[in-house]
Protein backbone atom coordinates (compact mmCIF):
# COMPACT_ATOMS: atom_id res chain seq x y z
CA UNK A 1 0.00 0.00 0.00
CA UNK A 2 1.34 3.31 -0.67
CA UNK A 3 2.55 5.01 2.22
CA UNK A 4 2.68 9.11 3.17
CA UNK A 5 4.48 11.21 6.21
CA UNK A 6 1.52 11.64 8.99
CA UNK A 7 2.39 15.56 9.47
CA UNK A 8 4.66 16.65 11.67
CA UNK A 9 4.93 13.07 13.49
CA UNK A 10 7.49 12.55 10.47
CA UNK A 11 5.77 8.63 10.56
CA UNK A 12 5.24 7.16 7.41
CA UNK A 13 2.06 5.23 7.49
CA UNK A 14 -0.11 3.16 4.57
CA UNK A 15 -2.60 5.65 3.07
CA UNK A 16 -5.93 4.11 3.94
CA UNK A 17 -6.22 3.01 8.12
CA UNK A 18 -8.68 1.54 10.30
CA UNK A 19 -11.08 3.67 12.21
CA UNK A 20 -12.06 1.80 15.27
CA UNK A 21 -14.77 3.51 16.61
CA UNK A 22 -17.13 0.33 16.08
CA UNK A 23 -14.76 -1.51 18.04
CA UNK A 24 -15.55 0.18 21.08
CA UNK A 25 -19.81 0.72 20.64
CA UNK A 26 -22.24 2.91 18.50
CA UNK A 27 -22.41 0.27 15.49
CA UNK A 28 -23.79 -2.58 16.65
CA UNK A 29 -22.13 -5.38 17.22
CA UNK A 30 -18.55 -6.57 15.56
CA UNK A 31 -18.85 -9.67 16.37
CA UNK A 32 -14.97 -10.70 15.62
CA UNK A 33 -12.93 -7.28 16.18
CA UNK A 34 -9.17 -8.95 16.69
CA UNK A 35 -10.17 -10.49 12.67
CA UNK A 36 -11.10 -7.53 11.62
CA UNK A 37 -7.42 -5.46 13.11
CA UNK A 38 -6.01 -8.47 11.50
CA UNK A 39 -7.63 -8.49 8.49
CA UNK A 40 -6.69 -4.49 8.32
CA UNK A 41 -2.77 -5.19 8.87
CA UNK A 42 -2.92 -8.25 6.55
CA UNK A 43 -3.89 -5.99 3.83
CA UNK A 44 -1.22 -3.30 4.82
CA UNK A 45 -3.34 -0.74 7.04
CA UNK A 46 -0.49 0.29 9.52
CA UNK A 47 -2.45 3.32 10.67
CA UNK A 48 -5.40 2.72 13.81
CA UNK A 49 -7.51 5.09 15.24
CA UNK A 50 -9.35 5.19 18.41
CA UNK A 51 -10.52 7.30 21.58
CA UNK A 52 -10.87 6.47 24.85
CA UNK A 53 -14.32 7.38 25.14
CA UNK A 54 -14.89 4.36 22.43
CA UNK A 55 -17.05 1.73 24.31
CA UNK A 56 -15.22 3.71 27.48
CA UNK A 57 -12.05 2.37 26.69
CA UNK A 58 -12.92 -1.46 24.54
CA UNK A 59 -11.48 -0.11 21.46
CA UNK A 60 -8.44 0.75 22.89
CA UNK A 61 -8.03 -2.33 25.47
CA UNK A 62 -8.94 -4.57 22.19
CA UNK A 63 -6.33 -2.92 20.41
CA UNK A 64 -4.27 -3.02 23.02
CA UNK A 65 -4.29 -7.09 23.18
CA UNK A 66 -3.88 -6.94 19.57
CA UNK A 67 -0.75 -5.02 19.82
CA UNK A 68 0.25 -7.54 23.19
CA UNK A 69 0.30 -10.16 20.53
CA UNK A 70 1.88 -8.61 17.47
CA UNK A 71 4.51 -5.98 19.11
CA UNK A 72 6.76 -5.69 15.59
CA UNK A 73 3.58 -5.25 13.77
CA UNK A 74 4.72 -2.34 12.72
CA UNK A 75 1.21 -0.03 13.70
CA UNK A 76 1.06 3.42 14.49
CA UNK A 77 -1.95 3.82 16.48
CA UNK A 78 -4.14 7.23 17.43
CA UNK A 79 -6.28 7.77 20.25
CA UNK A 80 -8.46 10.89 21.12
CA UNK A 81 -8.84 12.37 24.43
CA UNK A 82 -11.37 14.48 26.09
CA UNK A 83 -14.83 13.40 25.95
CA UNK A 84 -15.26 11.32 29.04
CA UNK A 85 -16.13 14.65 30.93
CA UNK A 86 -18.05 17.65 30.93
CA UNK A 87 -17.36 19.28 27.50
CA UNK A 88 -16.11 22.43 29.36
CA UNK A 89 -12.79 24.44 28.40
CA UNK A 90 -12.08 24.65 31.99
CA UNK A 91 -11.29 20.62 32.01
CA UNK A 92 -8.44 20.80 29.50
CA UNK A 93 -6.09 20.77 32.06
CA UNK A 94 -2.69 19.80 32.33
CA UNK A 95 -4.11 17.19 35.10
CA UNK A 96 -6.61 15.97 33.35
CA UNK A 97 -4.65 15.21 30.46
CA UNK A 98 -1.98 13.18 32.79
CA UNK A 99 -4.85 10.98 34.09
CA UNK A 100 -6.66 10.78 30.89
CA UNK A 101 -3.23 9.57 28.53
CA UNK A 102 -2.38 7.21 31.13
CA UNK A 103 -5.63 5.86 31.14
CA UNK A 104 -5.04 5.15 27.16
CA UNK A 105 -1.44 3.82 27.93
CA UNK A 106 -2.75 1.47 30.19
CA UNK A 107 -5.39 0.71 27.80
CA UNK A 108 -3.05 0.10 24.82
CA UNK A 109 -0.12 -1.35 27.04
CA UNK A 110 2.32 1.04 25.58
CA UNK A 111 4.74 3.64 27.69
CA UNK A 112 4.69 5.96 25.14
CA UNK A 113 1.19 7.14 23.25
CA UNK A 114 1.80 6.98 19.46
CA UNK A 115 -0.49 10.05 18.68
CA UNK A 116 -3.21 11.83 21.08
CA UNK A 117 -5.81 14.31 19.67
CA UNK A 118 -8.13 16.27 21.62
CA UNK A 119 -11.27 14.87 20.48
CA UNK A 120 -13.62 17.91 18.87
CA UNK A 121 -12.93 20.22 22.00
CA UNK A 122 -15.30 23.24 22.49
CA UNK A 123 -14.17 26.16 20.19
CA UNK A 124 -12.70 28.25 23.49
CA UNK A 125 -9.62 25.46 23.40
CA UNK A 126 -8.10 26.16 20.26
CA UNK A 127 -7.56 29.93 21.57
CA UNK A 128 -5.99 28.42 25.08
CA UNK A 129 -1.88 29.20 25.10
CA UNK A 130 -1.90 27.11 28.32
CA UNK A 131 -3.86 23.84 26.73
CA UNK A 132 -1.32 23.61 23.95
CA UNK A 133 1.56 23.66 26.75
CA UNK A 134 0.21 21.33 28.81
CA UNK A 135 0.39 18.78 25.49
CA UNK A 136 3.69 20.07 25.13
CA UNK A 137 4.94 19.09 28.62
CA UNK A 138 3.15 15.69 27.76
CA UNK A 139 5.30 15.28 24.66
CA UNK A 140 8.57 16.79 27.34
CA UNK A 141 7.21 13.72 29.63
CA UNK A 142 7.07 10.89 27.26
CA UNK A 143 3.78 10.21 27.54
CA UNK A 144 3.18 11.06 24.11
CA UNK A 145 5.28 10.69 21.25
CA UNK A 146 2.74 13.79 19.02
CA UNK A 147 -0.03 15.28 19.46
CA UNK A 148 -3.08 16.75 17.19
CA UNK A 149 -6.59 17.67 17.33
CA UNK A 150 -9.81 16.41 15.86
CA UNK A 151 -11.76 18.75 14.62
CA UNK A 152 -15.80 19.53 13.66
CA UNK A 153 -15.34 22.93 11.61
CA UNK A 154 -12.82 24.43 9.01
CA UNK A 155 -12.23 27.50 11.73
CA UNK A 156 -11.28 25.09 14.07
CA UNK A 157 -9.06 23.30 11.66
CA UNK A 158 -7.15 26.09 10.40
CA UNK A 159 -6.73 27.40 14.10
CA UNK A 160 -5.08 24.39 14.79
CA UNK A 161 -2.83 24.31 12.27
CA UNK A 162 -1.66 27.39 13.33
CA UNK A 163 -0.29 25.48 16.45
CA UNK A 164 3.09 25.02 16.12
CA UNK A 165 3.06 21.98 17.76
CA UNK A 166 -0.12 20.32 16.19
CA UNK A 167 1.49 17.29 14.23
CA UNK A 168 -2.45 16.59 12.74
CA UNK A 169 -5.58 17.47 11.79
CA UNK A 170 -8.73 14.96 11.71
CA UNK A 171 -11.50 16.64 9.77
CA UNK A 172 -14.45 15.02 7.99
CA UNK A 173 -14.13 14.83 4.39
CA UNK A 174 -15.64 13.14 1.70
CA UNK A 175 -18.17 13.23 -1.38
CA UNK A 176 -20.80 14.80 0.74
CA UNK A 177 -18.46 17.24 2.89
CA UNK A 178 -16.06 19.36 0.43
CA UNK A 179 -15.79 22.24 2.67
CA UNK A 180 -12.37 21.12 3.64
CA UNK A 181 -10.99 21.27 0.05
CA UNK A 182 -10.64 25.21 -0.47
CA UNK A 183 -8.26 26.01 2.55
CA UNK A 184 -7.89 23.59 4.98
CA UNK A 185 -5.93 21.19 3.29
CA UNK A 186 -3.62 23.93 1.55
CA UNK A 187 -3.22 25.22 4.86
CA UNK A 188 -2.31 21.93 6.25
CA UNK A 189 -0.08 20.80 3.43
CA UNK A 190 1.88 24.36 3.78
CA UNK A 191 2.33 23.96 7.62
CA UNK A 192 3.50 20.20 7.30
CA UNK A 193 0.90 19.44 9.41
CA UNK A 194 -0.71 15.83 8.41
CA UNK A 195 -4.59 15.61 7.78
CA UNK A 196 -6.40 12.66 8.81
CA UNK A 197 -9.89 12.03 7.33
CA UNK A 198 -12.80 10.69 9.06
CA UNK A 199 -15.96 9.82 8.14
CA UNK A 200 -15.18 8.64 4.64
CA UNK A 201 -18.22 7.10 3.58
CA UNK A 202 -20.49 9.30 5.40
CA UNK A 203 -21.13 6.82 7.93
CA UNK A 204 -21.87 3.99 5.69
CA UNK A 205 -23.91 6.01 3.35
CA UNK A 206 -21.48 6.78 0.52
CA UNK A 207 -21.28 2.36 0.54
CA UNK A 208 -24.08 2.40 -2.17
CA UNK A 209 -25.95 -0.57 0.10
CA UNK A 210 -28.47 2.22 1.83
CA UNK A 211 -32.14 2.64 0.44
CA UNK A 212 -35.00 4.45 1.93
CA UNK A 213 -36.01 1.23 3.90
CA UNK A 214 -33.01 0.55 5.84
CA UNK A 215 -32.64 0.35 9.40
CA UNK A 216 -30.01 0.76 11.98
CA UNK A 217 -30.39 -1.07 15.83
CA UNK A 218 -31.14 1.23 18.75
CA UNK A 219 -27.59 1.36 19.58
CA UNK A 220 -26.49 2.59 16.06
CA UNK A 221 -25.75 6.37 16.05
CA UNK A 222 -27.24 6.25 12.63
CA UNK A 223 -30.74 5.60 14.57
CA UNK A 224 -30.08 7.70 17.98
CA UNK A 225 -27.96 10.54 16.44
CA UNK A 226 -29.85 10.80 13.20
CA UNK A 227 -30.59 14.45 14.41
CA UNK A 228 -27.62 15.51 16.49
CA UNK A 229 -29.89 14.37 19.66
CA UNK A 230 -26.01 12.92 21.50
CA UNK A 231 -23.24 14.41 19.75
CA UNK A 232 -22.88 16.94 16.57
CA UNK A 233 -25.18 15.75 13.51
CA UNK A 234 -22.21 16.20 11.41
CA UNK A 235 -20.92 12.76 12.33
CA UNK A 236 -23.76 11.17 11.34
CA UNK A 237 -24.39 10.71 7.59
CA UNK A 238 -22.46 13.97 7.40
CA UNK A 239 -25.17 16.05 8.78
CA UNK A 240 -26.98 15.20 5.32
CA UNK A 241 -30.59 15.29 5.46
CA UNK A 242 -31.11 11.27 5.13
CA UNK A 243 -32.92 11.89 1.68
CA UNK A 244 -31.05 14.16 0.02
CA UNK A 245 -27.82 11.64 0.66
CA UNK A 246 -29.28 8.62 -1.03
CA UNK A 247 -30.21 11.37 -3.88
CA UNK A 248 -26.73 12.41 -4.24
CA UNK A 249 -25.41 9.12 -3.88
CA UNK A 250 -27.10 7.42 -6.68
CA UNK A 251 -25.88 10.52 -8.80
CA UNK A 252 -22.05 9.80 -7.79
CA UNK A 253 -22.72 6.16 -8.56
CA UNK A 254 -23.24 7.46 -12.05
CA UNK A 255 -19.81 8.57 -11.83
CA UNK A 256 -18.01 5.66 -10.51
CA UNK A 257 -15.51 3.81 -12.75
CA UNK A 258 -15.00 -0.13 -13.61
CA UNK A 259 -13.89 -1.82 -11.46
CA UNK A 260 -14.56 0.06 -8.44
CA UNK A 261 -17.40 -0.03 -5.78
CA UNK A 262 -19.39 2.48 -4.28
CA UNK A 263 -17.03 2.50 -1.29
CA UNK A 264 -13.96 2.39 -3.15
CA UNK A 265 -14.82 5.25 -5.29
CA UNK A 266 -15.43 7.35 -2.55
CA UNK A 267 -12.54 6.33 -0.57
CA UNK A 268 -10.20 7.12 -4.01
CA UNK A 269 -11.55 10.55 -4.29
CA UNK A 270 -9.97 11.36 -0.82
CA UNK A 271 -7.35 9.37 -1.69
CA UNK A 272 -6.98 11.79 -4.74
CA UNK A 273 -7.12 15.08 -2.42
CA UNK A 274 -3.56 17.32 -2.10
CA UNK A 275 -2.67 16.98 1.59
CA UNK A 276 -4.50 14.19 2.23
CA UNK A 277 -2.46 11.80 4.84
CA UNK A 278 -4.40 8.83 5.75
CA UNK A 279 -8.21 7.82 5.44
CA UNK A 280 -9.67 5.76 8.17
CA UNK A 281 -13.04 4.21 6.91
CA UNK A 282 -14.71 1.79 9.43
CA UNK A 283 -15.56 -1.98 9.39
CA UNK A 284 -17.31 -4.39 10.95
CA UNK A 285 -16.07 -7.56 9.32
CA UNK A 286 -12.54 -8.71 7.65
CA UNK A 287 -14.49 -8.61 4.25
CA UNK A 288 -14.94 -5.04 4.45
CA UNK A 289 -11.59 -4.25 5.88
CA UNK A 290 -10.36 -5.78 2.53
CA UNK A 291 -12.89 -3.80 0.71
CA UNK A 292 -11.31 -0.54 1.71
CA UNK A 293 -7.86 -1.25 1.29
CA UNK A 294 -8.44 -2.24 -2.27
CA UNK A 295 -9.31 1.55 -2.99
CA UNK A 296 -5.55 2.16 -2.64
CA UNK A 297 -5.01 -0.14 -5.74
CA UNK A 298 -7.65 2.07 -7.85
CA UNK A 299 -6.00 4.37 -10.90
CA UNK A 300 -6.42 7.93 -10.04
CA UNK A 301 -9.47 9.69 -10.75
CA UNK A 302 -9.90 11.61 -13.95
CA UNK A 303 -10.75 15.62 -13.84
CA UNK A 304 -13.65 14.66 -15.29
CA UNK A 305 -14.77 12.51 -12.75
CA UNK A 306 -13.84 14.77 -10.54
CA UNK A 307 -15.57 18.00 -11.58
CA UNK A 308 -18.38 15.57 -11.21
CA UNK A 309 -18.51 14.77 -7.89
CA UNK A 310 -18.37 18.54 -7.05
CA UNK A 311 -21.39 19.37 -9.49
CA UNK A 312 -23.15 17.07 -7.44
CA UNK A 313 -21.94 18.27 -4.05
CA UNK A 314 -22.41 21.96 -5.30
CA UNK A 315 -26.17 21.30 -6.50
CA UNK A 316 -27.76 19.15 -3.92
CA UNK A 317 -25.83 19.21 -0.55
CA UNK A 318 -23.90 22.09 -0.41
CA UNK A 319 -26.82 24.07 0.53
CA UNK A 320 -27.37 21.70 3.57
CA UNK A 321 -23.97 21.82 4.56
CA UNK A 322 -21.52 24.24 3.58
CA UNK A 323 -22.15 27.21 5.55
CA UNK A 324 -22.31 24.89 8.91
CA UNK A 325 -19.06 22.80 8.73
């Protein structure tokens, strides 16, 4: 798999990951996780991420005895702090963060933290000299080898960036969420600072396998988040009305070229983006773990192709989502 420099953490790492946020909860169940980090290494994924509010600290701990197991593996492996507690600014504390990465440390059985991101902080933190130290001293402690942030909105991004210690940037971008395209990335790519994108396939959506008749579990964000009622509605389906997603997606299916799927297509067009690190699409079974790391195999997109995916952002989701994130 082709392999870029993660930002300033100077780490080379395969260009498509493993998000392992179903690991921990808010999927349903995955009902063989340690085949499914296998299955993702197998097929030369050397990139994780994770947070320790995933399942409250499973999708680390599972990682964790994967890593127990495999130490030469060769895996560099993010987790996110910061959501365990009262999203105040006043709790990004040099404490806090102490307890919290050796929490994950623990978790992961590592001494030294790979890469920590505060995990979509409210907007006061990214203004907050002192926060910024206090992950400094973290790095001066070896708790943590880097540090980044994961962001919601561009402003957020690009304050970031400015950081002269932020080694990445997670931001959600894909076929449905373009915002990202116009200045964070350029920013980003000037800076050295490495972007990570989440939410490739708009939470399954951008798959091709959704209709108007599918249904999630109770315990599926894509049923209790579906509008923003427990965290931002811009993690779920991209904060795209439900409708107007399976609209646009059958258009970009229209688009998509032999021999790729639905979900490969989309995870090539990031793949395709200038300053683009690594993508970290999902899965809940070795079959789609090998799925996604086939899109790193596709040819490049042509400009056609791609001036078509942004007609079709630009005329039927942009107006839903552009001005918000």
């Amino acid at each position: 798999m082709e392999q870029r420099v993660l930002g300033r953490t100077g780490r080379r790492v395969g260009v498509i990951g493993l998000g392992a946020w179903q690991l921990g909860a808010d999927w349903g169940a995955v009902d063989d996780p340690m085949g499914v980090i296998s299955a993702a290494v197998d097929a030369g994924m050397t990139f994780i991420d994770t947070a320790d509010v995933y399942g409250d600290g499973r999708s680390e701990t599972l990682i964790g005895e994967y890593l127990r197991h495999h130490p030469n593996a060769g895996i560099t492996v993010a987790t996110k702090m910061g959501r365990r507690v009262a999203q105040l600014p006043e709790n990004y504390v040099l404490a806090n963060f102490r307890a919290w990465t050796d929490r994950s440390r623990a978790n992961l059985g590592v001494d030294v933290l790979d890469l920590v991101q505060l995990h979509c902080p409210p907007t006061p933190v990214y203004d907050n000299d002192e926060v910024f130290d206090a992950l400094d001293v973290l790095v001066d402690e070896e708790r943590i080898a880097a540090y980044g942030v994961s962001v919601e909105t561009r402003a957020e991004a690009l304050r970031a960036i400015a950081r002269p210690g932020v080694a990445s940037v997670q931001i959600i971008l894909n076929m449905l969420r373009l915002g990202p395209l116009a200045e964070v990335l350029p920013a980003a790519e000037r800076a050295g600072v490495g972007i990570i994108a989440r939410v490739p396939l708009a939470s399954g959506l951008l798959s091709g396998r959704y209709d108007a008749t599918t249904t999630w579990g109770a315990d599926d964000h894509r049923t209790y988040n579906r509008h923003g009622e427990a965290f931002d509605v811009g993690e779920t389906f991209s904060g795209v009305d439900y409708g107007i997603g399976l609209e646009a997606v059958a258009r970009l299916d229209g688009l998509r070229p032999d021999p790729a799927s639905m979900a490969g297509f989309a995870l090539r067009w990031i793949l395709d983006q200038a300053g683009v690190s690594v993508v970290i699409p999902g899965a809940r079974s070795a079959d789609q773990v090998r799925g996604n790391a086939a899109a790193a195999d596709l040819a490049p997109l042509s400009p056609a192709t791609l001036d078509g995916v942004r007609d079709v952002y630009e005329e039927l989701v942009a107006p839903v989502v552009a001005d918000r994130w």
